[in-house]
Each structure stands twice: as C-alpha cells, then as structure tokens.
N, C-alpha and C. Protein backbone atom coordinates (compact mmCIF):
# COMPACT_ATOMS: atom_id res chain seq x y z
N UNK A 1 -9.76 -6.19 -33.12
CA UNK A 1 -11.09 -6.20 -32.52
C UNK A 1 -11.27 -4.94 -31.68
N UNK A 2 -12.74 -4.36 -31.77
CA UNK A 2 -12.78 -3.06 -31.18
C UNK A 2 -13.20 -3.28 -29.94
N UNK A 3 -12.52 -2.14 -28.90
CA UNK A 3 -13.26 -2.74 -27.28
C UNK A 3 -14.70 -2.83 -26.98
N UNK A 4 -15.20 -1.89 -28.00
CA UNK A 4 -17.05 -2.04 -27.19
C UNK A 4 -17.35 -3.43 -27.35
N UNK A 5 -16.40 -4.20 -28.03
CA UNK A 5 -17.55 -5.93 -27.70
C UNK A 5 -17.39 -6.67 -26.39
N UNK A 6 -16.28 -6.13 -25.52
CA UNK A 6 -15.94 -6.11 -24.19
C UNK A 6 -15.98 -5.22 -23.25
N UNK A 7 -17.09 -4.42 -23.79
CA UNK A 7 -17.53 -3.26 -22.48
C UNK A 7 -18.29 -3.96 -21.44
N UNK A 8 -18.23 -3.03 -20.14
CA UNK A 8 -19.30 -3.47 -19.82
C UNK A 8 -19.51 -2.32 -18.98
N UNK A 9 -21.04 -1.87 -19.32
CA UNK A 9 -21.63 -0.48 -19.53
C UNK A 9 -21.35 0.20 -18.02
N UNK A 10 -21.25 1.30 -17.99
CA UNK A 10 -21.13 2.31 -17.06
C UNK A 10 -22.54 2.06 -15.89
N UNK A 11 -23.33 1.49 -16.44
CA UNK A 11 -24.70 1.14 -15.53
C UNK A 11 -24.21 0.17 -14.80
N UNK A 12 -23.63 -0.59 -15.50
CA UNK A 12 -23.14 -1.99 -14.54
C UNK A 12 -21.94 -1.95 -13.85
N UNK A 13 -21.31 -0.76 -13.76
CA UNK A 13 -20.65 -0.64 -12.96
C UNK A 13 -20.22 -0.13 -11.99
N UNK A 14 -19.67 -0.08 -10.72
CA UNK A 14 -19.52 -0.14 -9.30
C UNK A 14 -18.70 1.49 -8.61
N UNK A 15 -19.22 2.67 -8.85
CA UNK A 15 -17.88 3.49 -8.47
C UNK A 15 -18.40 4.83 -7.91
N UNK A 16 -17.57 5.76 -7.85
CA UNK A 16 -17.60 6.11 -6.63
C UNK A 16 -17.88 8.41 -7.33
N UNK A 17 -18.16 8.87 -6.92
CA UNK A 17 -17.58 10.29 -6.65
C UNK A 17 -16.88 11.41 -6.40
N UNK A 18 -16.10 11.84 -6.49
CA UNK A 18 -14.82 12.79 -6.15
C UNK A 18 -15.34 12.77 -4.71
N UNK A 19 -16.59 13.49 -4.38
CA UNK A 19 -17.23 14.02 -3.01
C UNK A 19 -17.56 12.89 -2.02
N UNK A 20 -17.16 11.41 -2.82
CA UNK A 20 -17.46 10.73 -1.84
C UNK A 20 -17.15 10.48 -0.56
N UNK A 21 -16.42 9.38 0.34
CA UNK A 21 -15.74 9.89 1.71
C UNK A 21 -15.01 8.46 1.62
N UNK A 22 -14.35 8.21 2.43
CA UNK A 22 -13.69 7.40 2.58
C UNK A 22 -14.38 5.70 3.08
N UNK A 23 -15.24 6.26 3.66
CA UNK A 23 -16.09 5.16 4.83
C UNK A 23 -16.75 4.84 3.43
N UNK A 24 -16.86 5.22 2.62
CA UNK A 24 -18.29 5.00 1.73
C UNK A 24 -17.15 4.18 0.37
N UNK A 25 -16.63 4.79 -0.09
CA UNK A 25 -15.48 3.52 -0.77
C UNK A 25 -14.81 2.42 -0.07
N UNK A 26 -14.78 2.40 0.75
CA UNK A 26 -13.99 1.20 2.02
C UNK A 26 -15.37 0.29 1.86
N UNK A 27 -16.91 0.84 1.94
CA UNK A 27 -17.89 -0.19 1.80
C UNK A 27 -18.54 -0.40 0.83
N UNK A 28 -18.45 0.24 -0.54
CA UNK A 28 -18.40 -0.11 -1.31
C UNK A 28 -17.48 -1.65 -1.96
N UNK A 29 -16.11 -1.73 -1.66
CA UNK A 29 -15.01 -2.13 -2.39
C UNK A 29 -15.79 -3.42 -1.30
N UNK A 30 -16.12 -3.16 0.11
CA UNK A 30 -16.57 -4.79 0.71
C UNK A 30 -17.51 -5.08 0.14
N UNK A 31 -18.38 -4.55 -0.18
CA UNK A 31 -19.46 -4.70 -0.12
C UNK A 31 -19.79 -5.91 -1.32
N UNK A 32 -19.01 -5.51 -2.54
CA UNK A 32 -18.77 -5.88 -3.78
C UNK A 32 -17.79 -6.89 -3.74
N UNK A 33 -16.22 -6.86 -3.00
CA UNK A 33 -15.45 -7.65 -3.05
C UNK A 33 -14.08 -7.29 -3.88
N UNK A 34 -14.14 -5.96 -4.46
CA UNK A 34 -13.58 -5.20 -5.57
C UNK A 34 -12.25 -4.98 -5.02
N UNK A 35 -11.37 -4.63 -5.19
CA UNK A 35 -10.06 -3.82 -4.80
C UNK A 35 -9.70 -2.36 -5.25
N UNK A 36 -10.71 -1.96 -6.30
CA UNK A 36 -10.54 -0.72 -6.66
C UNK A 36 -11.91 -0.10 -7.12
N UNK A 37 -11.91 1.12 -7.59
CA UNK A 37 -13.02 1.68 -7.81
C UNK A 37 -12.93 2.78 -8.86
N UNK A 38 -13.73 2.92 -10.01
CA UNK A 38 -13.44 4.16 -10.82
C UNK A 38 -13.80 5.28 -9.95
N UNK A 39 -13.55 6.63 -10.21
CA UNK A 39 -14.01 8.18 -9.62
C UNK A 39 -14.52 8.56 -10.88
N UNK A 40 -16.16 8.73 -10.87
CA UNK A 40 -16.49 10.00 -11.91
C UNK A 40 -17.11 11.06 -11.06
N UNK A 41 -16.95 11.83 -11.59
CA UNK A 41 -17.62 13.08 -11.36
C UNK A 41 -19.16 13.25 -12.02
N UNK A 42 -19.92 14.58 -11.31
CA UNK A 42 -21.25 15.14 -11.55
C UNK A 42 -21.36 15.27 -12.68
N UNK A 43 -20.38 15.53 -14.02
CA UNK A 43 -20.38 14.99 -15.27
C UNK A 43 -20.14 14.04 -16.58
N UNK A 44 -19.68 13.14 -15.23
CA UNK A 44 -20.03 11.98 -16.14
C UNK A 44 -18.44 11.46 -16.70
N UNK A 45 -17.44 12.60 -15.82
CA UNK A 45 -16.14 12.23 -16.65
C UNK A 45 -15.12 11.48 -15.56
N UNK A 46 -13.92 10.68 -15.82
CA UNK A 46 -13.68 9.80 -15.40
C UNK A 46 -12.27 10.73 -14.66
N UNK A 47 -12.18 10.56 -13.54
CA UNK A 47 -11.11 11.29 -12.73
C UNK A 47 -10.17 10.46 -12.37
N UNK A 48 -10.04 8.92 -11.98
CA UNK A 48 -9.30 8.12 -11.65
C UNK A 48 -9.55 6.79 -10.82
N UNK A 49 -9.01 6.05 -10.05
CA UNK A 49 -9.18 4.86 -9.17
C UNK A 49 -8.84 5.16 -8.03
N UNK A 50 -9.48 4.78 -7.01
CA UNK A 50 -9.53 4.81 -5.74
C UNK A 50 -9.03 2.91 -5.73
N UNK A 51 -7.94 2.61 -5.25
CA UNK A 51 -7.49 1.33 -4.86
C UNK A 51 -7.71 1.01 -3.15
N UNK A 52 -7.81 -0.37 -3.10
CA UNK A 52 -7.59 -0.67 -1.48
C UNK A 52 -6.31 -0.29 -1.07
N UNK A 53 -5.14 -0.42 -1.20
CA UNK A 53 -4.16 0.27 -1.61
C UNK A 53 -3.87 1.66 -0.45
N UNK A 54 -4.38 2.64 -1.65
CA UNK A 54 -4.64 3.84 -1.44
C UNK A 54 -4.99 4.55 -0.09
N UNK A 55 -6.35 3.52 -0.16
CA UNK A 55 -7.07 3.49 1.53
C UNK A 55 -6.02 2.88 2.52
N UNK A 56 -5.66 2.15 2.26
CA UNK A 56 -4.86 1.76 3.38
C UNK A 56 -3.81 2.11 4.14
N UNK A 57 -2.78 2.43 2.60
CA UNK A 57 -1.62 3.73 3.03
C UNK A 57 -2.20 4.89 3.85
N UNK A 58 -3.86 5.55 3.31
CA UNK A 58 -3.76 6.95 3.95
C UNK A 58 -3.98 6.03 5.71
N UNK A 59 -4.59 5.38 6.22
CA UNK A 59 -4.83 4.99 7.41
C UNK A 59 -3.65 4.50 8.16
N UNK A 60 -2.32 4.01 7.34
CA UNK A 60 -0.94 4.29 7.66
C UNK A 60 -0.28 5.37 7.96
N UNK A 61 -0.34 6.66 6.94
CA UNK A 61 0.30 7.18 7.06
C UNK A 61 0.13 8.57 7.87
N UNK A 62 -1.67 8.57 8.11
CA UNK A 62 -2.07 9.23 8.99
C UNK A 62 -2.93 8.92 10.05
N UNK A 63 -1.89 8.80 11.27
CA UNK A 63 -2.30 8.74 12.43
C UNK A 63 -3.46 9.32 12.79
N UNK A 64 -3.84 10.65 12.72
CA UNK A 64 -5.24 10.87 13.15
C UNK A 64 -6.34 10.60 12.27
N UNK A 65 -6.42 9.86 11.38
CA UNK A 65 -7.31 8.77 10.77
C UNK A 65 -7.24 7.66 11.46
N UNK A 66 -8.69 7.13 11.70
CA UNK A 66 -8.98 5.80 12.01
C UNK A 66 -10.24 5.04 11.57
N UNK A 67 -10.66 4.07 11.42
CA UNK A 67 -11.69 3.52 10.86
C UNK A 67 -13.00 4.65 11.20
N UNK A 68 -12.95 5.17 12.58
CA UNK A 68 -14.27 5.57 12.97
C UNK A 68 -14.56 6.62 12.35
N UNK A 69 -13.50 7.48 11.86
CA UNK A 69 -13.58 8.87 11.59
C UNK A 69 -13.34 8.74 10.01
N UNK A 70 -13.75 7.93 9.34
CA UNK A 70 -13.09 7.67 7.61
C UNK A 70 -14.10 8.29 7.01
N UNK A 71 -15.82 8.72 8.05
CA UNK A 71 -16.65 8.98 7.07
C UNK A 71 -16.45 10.54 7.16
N UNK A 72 -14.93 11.14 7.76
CA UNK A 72 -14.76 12.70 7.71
C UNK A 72 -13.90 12.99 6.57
N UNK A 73 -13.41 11.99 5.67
CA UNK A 73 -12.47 11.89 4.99
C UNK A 73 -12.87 12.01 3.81
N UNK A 74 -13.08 13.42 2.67
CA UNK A 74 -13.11 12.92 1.40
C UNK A 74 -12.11 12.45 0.42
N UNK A 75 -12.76 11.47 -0.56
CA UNK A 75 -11.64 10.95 -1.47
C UNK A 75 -10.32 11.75 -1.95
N UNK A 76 -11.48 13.15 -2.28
CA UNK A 76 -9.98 14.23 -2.53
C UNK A 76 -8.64 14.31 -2.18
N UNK A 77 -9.14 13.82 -0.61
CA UNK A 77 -7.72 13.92 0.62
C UNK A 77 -6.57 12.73 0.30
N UNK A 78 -7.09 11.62 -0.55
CA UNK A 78 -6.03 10.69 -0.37
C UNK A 78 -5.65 10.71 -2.27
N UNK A 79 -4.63 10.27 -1.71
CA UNK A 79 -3.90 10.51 -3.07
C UNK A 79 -3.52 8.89 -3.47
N UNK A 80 -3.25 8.91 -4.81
CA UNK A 80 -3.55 7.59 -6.13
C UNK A 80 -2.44 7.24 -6.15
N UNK A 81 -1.80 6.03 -5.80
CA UNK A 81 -0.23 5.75 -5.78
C UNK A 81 -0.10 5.23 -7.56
N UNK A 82 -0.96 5.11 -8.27
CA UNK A 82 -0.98 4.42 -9.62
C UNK A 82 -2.43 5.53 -11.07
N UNK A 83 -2.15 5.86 -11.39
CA UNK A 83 -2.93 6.46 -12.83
C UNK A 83 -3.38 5.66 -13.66
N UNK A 84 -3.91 5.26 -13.37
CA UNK A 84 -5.06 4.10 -13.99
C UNK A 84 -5.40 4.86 -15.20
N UNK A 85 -4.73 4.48 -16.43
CA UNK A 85 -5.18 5.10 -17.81
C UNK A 85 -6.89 4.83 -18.54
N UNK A 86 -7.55 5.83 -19.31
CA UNK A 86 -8.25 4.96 -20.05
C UNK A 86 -7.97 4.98 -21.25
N UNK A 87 -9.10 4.51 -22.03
CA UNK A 87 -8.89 4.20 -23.40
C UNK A 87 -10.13 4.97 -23.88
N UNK A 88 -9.78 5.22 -25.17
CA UNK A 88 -11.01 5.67 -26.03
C UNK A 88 -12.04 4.47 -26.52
N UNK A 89 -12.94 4.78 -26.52
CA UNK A 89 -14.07 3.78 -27.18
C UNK A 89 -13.59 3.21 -28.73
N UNK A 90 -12.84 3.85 -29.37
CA UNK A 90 -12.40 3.24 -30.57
C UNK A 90 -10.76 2.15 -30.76
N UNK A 91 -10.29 2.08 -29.37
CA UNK A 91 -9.14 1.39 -29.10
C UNK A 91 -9.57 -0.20 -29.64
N UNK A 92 -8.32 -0.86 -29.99
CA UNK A 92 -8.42 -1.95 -30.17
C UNK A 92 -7.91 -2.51 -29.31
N UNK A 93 -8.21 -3.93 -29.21
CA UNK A 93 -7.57 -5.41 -28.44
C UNK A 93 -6.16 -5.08 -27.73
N UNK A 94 -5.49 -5.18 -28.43
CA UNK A 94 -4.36 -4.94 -28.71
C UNK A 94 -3.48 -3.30 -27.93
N UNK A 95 -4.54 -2.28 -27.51
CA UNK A 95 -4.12 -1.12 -27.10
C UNK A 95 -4.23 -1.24 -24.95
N UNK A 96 -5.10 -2.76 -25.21
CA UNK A 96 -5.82 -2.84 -24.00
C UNK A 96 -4.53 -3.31 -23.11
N UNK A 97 -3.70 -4.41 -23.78
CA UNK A 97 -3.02 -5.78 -23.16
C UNK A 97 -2.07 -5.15 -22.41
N UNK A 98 -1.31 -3.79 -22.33
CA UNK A 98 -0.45 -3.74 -21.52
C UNK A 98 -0.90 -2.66 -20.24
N UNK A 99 -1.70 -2.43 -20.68
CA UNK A 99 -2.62 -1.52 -19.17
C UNK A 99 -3.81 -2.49 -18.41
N UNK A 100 -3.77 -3.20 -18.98
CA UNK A 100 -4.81 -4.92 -18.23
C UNK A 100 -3.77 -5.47 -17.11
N UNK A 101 -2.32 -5.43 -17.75
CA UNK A 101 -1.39 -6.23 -16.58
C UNK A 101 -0.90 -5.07 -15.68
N UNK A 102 -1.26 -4.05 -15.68
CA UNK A 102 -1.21 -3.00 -14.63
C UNK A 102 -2.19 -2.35 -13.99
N UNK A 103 -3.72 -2.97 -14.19
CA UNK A 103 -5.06 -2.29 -14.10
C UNK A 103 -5.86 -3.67 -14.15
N UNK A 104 -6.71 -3.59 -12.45
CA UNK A 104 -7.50 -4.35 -12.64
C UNK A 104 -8.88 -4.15 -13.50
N UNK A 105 -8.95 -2.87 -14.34
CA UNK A 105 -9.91 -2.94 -15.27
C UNK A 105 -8.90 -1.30 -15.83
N UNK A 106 -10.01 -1.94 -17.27
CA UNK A 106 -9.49 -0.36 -18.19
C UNK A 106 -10.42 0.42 -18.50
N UNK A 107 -10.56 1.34 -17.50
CA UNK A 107 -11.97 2.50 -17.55
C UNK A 107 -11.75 2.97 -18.88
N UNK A 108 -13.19 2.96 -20.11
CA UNK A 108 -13.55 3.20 -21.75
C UNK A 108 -14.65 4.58 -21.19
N UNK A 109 -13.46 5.57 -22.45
CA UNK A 109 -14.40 7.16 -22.58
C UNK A 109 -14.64 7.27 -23.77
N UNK A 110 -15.94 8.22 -23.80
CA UNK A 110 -16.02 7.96 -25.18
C UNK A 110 -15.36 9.87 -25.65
N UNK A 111 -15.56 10.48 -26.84
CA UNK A 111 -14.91 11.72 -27.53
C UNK A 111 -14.34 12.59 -26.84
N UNK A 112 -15.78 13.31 -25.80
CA UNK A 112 -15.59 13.81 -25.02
C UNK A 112 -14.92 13.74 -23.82
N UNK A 113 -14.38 12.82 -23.49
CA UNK A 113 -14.00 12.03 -22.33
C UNK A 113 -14.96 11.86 -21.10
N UNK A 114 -15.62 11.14 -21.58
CA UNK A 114 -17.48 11.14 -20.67
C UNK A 114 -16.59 9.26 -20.35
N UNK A 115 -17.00 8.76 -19.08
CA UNK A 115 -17.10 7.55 -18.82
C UNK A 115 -17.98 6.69 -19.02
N UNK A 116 -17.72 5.49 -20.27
CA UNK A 116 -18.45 5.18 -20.54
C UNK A 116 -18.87 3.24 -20.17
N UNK A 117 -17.53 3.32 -19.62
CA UNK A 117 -17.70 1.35 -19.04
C UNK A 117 -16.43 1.33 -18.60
N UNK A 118 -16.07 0.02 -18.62
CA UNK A 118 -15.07 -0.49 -18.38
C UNK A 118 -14.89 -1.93 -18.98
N UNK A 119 -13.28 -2.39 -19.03
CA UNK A 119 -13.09 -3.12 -19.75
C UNK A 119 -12.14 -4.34 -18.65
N UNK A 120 -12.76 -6.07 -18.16
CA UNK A 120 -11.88 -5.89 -16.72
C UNK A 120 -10.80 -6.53 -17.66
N UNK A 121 -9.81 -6.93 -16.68
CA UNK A 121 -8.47 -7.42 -16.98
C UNK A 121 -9.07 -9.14 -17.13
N UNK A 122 -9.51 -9.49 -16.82
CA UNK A 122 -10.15 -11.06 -16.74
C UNK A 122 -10.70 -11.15 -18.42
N UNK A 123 -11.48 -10.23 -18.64
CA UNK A 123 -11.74 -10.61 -20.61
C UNK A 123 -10.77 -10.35 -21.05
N UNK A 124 -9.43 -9.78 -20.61
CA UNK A 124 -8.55 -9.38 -21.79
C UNK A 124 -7.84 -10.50 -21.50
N UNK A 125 -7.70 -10.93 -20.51
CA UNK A 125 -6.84 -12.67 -20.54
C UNK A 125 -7.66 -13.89 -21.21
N UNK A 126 -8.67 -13.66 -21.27
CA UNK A 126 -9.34 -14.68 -22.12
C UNK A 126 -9.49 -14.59 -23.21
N UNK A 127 -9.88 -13.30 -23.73
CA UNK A 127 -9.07 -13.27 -25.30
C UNK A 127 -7.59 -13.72 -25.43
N UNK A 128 -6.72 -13.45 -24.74
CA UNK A 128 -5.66 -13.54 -25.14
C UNK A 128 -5.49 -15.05 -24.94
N UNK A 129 -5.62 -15.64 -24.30
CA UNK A 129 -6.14 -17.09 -23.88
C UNK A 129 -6.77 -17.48 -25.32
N UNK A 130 -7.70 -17.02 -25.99
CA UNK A 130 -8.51 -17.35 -26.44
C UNK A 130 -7.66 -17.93 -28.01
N UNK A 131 -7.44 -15.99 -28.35
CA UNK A 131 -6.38 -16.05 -29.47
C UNK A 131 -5.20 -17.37 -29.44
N UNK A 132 -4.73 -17.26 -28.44
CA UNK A 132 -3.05 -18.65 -28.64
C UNK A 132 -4.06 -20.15 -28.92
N UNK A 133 -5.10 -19.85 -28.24
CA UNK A 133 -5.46 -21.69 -28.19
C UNK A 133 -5.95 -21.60 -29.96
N UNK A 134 -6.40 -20.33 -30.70
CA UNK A 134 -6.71 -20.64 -32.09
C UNK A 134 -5.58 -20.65 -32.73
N UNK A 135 -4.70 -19.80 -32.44
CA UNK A 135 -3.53 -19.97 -33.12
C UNK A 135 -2.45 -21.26 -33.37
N UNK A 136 -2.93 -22.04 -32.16
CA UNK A 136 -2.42 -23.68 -31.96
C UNK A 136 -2.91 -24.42 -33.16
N UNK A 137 -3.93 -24.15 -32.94
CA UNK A 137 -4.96 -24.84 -33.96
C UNK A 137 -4.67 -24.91 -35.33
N UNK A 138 -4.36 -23.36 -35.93
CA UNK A 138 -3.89 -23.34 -37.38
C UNK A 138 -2.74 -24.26 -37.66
C-alpha cells in the first residue's frame, strides 16, 4: 500500500521555520499538545524536528537561557538529539513501520524533496493493527 492514502496534507499540518525562535515552538507544541514539530524552510523543504526534548535539554544545558528570554533564541541554536527521517511520496506501508517506532510522525517529500505531509505513527499502528486482525481471520 502506497503512503499518500495516509497522508495528511502539509496544510493540515502544525510546524515551524528554521527562523523561528524558541518561545514560538514551545507555544506552538502547547498550544496543539504535540511533542514535536516538523522545520520547513521558505522553500517548502523539510529540514528536520524540533522535539520537546530538544527544548528542554537546551534550557538545561544553558544556563543563560530561561523561559523569559526563549523568544531571543532561534531554532538554529538548538540542536536535534534524533534525525527524524522522511520518506518519499512513493514509499510503501511497509518502508514506514520501523521509523513510526522511532518518530512520532514520518514527514512525506515529494521528488524534489519539497514537504509534502506527514504520515503519524498512530495510522501506522492501525494498519498494522488492522492487517493481523485480517490475517486472523483468513
């Protein structure tokens, strides 16, 4: 099965900017309830995930960061403890299942590597869910 029948379009989804700031993904991710966030850029191409994670370590690990001052912080500055892979628009089912149990979603590019949706980890357990309960069946 091909992933676009489990996209779900780049319009509908929640993310963020290289140039964004820190204060502005921290309220985003509340705002929504999310734990992570794709990064595209001014063209449309997919740079990586910003995790709660991420945010949190940098506010650990640097002392002169603090909540008040997060909106001086661009994303640039903090670094990705995890590489959130994507997939091509022509991947199957099957290419998804082992980057789903390491990725709360699987950001879908299409040729160019333009961002084109995402795929979350919750449909790929329900297919897979889906598949064993038919396979019982036979």
């Amino acid at each position: 099965m091909n992933v676009a029948f489990f996209l779900v379009p780049k319009d509908d989804v929640v993310f963020v900017s290289p140039e964004a700031t820190m204060r502005q993904a921290l309220e985003k991710l509340d705002h929504h309830g999310y734990t992570a966030l794709p990064i595209i850029d001014h063209r449309g191409k997919y740079i990586g995930t910003i995790t709660e994670g991420d945010l949190l370590r940098k506010l650990k690990d640097s002392p002169e960061v603090s909540f008040e001052n997060t909106d001086q912080i661009p994303l640039s500055e903090i670094p990705f403890r995890k590489k959130n892979k994507p997939v091509p628009i022509n991947a199957d089912m099957e290419d998804l299942i082992s980057l789903a149990t390491e990725q709360n979603f699987v950001p879908v590019v299409d040729d160019n590597k333009v961002f084109i949706g995402i795929i979350r980890r919750s449909d790929v357990i329900q297919y897979c869910y889906d598949y064993l309960k038919k396979m019982e069946k036979e």
